[in-house]
N, C-alpha and C. Protein backbone atom coordinates (compact mmCIF):
# COMPACT_ATOMS: atom_id res chain seq x y z
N UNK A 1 -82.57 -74.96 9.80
CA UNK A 1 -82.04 -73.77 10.42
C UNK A 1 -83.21 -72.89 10.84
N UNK A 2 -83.21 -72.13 11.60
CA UNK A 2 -84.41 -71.23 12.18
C UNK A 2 -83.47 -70.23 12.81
N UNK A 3 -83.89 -69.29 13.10
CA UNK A 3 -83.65 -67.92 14.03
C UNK A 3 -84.39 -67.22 14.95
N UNK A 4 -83.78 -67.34 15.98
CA UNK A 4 -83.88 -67.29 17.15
C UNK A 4 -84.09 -65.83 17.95
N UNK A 5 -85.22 -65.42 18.49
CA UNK A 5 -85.01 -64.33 19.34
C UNK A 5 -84.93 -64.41 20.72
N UNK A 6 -85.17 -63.44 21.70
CA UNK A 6 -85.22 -63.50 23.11
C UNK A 6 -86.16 -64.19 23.56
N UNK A 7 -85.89 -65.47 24.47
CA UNK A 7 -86.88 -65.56 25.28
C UNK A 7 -88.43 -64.52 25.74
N UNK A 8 -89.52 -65.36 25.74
CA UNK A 8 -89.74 -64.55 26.24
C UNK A 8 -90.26 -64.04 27.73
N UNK A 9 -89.87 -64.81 28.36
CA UNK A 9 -89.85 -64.83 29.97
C UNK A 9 -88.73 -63.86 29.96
N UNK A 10 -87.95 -63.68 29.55
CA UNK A 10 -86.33 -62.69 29.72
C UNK A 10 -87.01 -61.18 29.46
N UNK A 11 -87.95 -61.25 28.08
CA UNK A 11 -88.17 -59.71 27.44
C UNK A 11 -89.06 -59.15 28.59
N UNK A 12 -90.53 -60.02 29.08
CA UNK A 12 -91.56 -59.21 29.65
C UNK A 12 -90.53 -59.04 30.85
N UNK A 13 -89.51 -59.66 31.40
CA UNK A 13 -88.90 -59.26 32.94
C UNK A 13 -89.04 -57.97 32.49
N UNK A 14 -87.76 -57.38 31.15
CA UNK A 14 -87.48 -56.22 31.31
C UNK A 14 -88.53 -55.06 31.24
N UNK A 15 -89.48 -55.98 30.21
CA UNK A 15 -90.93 -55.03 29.86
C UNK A 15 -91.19 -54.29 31.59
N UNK A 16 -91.19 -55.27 32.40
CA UNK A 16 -91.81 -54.88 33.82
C UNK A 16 -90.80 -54.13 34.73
N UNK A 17 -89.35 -54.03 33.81
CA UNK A 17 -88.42 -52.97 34.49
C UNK A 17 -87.35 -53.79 35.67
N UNK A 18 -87.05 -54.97 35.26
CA UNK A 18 -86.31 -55.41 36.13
C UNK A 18 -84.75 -55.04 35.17
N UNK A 19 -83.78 -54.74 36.16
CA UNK A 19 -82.77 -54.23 35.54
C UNK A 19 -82.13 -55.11 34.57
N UNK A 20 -81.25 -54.64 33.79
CA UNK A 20 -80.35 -54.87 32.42
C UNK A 20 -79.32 -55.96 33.51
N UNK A 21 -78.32 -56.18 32.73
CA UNK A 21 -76.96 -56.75 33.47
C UNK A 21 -76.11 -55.94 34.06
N UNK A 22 -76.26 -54.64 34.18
CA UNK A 22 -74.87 -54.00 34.53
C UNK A 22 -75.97 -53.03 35.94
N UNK A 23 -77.64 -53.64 35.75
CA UNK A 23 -77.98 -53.47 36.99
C UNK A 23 -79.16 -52.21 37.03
N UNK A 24 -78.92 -51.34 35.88
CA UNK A 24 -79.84 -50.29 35.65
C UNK A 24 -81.26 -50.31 34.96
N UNK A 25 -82.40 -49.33 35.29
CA UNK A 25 -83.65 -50.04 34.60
C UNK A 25 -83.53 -49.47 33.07
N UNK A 26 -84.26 -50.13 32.54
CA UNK A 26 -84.32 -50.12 30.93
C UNK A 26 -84.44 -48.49 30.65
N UNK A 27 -83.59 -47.73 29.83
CA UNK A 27 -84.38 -46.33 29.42
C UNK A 27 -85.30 -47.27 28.46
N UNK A 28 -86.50 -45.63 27.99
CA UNK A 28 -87.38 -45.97 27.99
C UNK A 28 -87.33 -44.72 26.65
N UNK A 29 -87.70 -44.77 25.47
CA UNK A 29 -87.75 -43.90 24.17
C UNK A 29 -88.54 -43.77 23.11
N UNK A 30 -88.81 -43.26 22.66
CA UNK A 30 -89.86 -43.64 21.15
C UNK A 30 -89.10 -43.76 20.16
N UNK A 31 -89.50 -44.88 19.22
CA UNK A 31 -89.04 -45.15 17.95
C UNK A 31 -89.35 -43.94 17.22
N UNK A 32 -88.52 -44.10 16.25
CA UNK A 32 -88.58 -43.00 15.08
C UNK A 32 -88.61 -44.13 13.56
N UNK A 33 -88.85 -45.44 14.22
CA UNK A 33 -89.34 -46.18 13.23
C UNK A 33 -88.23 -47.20 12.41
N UNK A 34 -87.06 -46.68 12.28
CA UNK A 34 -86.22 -46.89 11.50
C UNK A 34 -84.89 -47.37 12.29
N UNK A 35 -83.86 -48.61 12.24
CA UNK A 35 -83.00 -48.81 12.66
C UNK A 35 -83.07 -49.33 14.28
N UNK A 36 -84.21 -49.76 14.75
CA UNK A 36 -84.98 -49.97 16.23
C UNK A 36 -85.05 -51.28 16.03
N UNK A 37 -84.15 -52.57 15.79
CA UNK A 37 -84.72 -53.81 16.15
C UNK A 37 -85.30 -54.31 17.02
N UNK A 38 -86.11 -54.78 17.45
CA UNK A 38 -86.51 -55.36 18.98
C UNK A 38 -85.83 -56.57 18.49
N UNK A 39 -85.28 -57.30 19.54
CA UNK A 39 -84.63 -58.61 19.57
C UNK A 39 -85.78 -59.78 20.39
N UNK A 40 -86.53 -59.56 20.42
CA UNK A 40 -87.96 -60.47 20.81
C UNK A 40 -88.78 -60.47 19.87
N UNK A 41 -89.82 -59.80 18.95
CA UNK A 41 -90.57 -60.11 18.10
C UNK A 41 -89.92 -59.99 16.68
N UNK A 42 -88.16 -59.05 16.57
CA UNK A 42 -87.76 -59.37 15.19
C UNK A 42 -88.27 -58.58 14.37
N UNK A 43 -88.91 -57.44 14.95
CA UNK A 43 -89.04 -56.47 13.79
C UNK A 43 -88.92 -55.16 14.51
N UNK A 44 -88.91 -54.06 13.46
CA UNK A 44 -88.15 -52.64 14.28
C UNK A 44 -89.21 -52.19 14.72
N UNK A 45 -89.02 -51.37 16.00
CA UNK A 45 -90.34 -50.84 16.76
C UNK A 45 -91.40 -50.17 15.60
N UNK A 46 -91.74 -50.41 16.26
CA UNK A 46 -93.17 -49.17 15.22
C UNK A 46 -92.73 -47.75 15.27
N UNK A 47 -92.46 -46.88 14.38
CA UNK A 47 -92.40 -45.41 14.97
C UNK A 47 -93.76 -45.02 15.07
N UNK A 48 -92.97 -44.19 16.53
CA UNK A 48 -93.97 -43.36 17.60
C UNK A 48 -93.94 -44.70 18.84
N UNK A 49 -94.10 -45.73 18.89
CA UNK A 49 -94.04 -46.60 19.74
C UNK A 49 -92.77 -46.29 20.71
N UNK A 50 -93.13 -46.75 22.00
CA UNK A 50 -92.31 -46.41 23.07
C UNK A 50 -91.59 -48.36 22.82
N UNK A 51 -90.64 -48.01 22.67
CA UNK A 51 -89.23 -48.91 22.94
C UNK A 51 -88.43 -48.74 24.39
N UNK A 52 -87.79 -49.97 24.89
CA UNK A 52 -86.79 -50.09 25.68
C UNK A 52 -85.66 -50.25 24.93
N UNK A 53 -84.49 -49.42 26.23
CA UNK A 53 -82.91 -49.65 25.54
C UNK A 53 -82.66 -49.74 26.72
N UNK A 54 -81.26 -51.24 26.59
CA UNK A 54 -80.77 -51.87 27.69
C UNK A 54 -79.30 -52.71 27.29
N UNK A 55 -78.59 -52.76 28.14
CA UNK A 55 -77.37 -53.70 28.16
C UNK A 55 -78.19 -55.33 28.07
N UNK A 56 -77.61 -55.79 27.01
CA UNK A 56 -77.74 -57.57 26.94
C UNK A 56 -76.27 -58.07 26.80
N UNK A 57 -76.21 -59.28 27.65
CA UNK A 57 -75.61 -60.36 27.33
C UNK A 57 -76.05 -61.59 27.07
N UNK A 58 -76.00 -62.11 25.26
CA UNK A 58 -76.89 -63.44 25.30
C UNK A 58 -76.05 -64.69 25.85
N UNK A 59 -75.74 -64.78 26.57
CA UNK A 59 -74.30 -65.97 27.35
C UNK A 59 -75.27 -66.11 28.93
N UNK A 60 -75.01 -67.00 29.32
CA UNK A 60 -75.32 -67.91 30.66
C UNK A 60 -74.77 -66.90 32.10
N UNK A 61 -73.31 -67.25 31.27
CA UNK A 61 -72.41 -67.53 32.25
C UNK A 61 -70.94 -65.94 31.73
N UNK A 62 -70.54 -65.21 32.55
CA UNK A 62 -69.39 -64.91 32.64
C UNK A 62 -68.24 -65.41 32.32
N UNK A 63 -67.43 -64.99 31.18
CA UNK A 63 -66.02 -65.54 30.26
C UNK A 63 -65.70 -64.25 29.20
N UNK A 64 -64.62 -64.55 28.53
CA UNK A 64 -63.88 -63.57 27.87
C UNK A 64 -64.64 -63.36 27.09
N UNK A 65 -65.57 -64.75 26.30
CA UNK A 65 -66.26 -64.37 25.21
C UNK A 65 -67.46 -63.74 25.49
N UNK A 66 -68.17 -63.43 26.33
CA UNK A 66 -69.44 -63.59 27.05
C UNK A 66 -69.58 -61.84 26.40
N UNK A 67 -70.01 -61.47 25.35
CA UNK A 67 -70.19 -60.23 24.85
C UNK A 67 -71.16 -59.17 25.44
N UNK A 68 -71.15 -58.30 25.64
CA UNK A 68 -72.64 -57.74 26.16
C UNK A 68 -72.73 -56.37 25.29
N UNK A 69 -73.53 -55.72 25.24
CA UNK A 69 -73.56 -54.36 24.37
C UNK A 69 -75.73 -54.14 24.39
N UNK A 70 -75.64 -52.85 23.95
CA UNK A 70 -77.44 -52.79 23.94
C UNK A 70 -77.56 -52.95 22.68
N UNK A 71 -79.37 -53.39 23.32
CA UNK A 71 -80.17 -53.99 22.69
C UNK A 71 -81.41 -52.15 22.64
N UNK A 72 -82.43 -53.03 21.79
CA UNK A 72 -84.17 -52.60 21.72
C UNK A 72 -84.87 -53.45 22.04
N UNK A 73 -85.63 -53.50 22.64
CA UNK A 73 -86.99 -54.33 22.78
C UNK A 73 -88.28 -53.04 22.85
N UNK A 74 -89.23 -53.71 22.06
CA UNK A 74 -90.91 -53.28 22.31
C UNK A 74 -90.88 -52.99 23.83
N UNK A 75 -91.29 -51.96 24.08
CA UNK A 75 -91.62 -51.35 25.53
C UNK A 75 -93.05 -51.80 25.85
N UNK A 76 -94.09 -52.98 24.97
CA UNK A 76 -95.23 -53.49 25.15
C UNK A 76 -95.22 -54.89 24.76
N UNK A 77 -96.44 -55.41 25.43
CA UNK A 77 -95.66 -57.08 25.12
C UNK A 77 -95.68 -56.88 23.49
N UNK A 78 -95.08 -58.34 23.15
CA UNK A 78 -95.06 -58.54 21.85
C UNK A 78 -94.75 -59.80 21.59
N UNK A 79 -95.39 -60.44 20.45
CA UNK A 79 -95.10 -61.71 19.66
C UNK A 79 -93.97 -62.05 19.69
N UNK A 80 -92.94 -63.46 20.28
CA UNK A 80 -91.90 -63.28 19.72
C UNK A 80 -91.79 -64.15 18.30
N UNK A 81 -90.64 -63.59 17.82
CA UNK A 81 -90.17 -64.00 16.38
C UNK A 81 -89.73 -64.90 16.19
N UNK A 82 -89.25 -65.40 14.72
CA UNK A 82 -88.13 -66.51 14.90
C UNK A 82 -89.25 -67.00 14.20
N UNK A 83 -88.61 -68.25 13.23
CA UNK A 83 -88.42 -69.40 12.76
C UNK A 83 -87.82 -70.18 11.67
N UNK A 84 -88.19 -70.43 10.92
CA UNK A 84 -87.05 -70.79 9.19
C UNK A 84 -87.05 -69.50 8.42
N UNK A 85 -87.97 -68.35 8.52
CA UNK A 85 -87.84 -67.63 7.49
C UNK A 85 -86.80 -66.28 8.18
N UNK A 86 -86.21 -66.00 7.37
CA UNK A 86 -85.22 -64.36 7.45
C UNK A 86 -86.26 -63.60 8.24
N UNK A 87 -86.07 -63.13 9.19
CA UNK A 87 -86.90 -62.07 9.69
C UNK A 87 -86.47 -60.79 10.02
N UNK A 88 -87.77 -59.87 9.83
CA UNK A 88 -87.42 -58.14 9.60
C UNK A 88 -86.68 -57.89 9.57
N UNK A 89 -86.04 -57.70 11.00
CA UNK A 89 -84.68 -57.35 11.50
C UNK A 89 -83.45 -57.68 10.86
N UNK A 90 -83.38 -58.77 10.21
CA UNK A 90 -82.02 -59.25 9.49
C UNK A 90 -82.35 -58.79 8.00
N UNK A 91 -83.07 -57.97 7.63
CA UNK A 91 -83.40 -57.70 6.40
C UNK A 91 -82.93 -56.15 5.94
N UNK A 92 -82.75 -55.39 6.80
CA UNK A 92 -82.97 -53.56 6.95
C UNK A 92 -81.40 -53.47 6.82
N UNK A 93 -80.15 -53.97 7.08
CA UNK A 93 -78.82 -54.17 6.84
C UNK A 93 -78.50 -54.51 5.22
N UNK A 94 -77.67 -53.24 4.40
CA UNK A 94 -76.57 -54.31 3.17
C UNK A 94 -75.82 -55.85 4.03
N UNK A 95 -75.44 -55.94 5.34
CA UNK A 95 -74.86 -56.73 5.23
C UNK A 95 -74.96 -57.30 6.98
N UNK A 96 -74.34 -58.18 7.33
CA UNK A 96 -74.13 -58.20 9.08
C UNK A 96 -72.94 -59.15 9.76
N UNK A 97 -72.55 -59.17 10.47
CA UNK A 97 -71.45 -59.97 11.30
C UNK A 97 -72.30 -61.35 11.88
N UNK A 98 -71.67 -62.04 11.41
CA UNK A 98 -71.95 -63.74 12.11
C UNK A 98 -70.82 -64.28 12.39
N UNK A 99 -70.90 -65.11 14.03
CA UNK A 99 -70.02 -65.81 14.41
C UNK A 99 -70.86 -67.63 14.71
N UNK A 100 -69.89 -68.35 14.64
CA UNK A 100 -70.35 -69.45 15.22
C UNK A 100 -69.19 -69.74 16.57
N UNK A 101 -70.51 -70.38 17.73
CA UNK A 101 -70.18 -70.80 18.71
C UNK A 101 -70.18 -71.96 18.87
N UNK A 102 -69.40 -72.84 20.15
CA UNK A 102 -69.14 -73.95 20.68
C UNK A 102 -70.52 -74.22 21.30
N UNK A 103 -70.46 -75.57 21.83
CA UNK A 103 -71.30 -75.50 23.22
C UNK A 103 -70.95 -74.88 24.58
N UNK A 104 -69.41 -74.65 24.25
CA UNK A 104 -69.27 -73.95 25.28
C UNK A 104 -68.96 -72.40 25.51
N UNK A 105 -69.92 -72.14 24.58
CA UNK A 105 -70.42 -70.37 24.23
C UNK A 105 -69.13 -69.68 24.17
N UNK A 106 -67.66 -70.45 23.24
CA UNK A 106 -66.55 -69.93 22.82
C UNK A 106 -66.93 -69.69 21.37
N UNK A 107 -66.53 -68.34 20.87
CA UNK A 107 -66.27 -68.23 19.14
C UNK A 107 -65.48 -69.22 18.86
N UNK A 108 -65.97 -69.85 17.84
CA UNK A 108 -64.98 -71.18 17.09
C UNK A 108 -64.36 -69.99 16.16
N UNK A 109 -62.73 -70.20 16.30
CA UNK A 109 -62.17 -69.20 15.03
C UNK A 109 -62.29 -69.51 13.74
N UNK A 110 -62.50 -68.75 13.06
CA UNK A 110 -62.51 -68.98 11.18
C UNK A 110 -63.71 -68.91 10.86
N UNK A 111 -64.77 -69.18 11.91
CA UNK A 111 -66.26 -68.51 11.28
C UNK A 111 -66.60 -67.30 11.57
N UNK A 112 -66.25 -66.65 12.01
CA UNK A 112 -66.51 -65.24 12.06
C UNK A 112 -66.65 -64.51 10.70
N UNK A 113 -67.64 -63.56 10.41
CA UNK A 113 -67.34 -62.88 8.83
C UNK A 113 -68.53 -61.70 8.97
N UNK A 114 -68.45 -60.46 8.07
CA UNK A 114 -68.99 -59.85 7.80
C UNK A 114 -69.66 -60.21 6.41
N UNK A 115 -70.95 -60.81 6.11
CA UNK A 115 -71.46 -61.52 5.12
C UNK A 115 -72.99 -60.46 4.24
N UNK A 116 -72.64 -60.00 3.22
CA UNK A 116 -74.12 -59.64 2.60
C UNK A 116 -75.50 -60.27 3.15
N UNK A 117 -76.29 -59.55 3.16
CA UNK A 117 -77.82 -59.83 3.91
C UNK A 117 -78.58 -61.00 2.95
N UNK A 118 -78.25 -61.03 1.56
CA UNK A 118 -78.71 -61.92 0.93
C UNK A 118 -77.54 -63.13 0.49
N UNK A 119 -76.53 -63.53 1.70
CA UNK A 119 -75.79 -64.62 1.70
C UNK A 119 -75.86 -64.68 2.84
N UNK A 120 -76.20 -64.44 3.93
CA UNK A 120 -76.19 -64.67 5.28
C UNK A 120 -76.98 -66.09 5.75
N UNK A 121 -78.04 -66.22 5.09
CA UNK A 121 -78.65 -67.32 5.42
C UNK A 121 -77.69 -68.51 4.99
N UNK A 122 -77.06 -68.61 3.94
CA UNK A 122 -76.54 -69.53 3.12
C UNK A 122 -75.16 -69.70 3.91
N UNK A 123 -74.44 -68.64 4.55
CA UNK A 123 -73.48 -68.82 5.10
C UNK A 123 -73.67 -69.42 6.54
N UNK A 124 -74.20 -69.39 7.41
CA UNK A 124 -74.67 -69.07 8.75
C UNK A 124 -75.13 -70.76 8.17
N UNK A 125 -76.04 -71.37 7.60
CA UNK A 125 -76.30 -73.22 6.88
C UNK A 125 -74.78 -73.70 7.14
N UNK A 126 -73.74 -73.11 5.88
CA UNK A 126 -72.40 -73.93 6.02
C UNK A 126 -71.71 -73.57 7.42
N UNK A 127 -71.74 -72.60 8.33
CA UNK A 127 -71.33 -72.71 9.38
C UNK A 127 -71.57 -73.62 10.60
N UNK A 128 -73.14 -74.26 10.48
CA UNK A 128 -73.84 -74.94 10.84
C UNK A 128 -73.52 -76.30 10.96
N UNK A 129 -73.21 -76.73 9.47
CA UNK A 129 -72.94 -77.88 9.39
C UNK A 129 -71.56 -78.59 9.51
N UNK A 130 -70.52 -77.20 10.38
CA UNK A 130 -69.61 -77.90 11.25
C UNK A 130 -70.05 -78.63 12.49
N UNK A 131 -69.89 -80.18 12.92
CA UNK A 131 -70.03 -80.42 14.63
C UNK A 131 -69.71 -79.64 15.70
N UNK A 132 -68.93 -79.16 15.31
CA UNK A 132 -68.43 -78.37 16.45
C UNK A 132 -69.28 -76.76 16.84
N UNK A 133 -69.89 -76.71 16.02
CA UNK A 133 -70.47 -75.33 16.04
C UNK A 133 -71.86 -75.99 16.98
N UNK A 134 -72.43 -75.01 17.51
CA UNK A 134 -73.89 -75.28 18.38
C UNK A 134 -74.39 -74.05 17.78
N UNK A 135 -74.34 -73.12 17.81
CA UNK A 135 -74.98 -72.14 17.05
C UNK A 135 -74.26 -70.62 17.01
N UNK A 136 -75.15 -69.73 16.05
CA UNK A 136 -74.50 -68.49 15.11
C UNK A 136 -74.87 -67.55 16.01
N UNK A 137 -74.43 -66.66 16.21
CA UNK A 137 -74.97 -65.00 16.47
C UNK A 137 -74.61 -64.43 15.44
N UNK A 138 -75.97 -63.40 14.86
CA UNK A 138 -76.30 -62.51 13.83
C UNK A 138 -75.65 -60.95 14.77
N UNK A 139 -75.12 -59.77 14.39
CA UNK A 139 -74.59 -58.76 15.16
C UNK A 139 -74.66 -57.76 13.91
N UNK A 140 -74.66 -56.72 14.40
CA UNK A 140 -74.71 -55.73 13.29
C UNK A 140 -73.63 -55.50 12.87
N UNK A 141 -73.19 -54.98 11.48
CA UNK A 141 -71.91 -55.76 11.03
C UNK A 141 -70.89 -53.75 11.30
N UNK A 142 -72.10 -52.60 11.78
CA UNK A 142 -71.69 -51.56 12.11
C UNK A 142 -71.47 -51.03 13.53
N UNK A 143 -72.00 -52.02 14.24
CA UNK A 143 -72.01 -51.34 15.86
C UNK A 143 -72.14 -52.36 16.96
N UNK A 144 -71.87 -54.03 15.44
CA UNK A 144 -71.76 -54.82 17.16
C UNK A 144 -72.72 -55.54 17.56
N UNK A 145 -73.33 -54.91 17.62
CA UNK A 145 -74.93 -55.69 18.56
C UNK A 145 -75.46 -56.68 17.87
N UNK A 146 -75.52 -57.02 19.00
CA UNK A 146 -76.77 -58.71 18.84
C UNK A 146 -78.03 -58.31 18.75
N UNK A 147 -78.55 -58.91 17.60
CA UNK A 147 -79.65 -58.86 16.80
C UNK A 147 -80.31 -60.52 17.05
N UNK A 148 -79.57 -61.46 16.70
CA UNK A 148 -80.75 -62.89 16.88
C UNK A 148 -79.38 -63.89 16.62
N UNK A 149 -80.14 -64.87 17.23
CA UNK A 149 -79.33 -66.46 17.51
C UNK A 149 -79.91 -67.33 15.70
N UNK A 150 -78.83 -68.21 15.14
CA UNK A 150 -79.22 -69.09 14.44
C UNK A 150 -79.19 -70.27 14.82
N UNK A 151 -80.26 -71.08 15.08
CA UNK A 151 -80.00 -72.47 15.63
C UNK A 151 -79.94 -73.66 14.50
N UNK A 152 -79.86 -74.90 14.47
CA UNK A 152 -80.24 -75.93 13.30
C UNK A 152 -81.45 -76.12 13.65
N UNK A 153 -82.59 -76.27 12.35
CA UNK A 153 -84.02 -76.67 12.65
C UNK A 153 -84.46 -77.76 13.18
């Protein structure tokens, strides 16, 4: 299993101000340090660091399920994140929302759950090891947002 952040051909677009999905350029803010995930390097901005806020949709393609809501990203390049270990960002939550998806970027029903931060990994494994699942989205289990993809390692 590993976890997944933004591309990063997708983040520097926005770094360079090419618009969100709904078409507008990134505002542009300073962290205050706390509660600021960037969804590319996986950890919360630095406070005092200038952050972007923007509409994401992590989906291809347009459908019912195709979620969109904002994000943070580092307003400077940055490392991206991700790999077998829990990272920052999924750590700063008591708890978070995970769904598992199809390949065809449908919620499979019955995996959906609001899961403690220190069962999330363990849950998000057994969700995994349905066939039918292709992979998890991590979401904040208070406001929604997409935070990071779980893939199988």
């Amino acid at each position: 299993m590993r976890f997944t952040a933004l591309p990063t051909d997708i983040v520097r677009a926005f770094q360079q101000g090419e618009p969100d999905i709904h078409g507008q350029t990134p505002e542009r803010a300073i962290s205050d340090g706390a509660g600021t995930p960037c969804r590319h390097c996986l950890k919360n901005v630095p406070k005092g660091d200038e952050m972007l806020i923007l509409a994401y949709r992590p989906f291809a393609a347009l459908h019912p399920y195709a979620e969109a809501g904002p994000i943070f990203l580092c307003a400077a390049p940055c490392k991206r994140g991700g790999g077998a270990s829990l990272p920052e960002v999924l750590q700063t939550s008591p708890d978070y929302l995970i769904k598992g998806y199809g390949a065809d970027d449908r919620i499979v029903y019955g995996t959906g759950a609001v899961v403690a931060s220190d069962h999330m990994a363990r849950r998000a494994a057994d969700i995994l090891s349905d066939a039918q699942i292709a992979y998890v989205h991590v979401r904040s289990a208070r406001n929604n947002c997409y935070l990071a993809r779980i893939d199988r390692g």
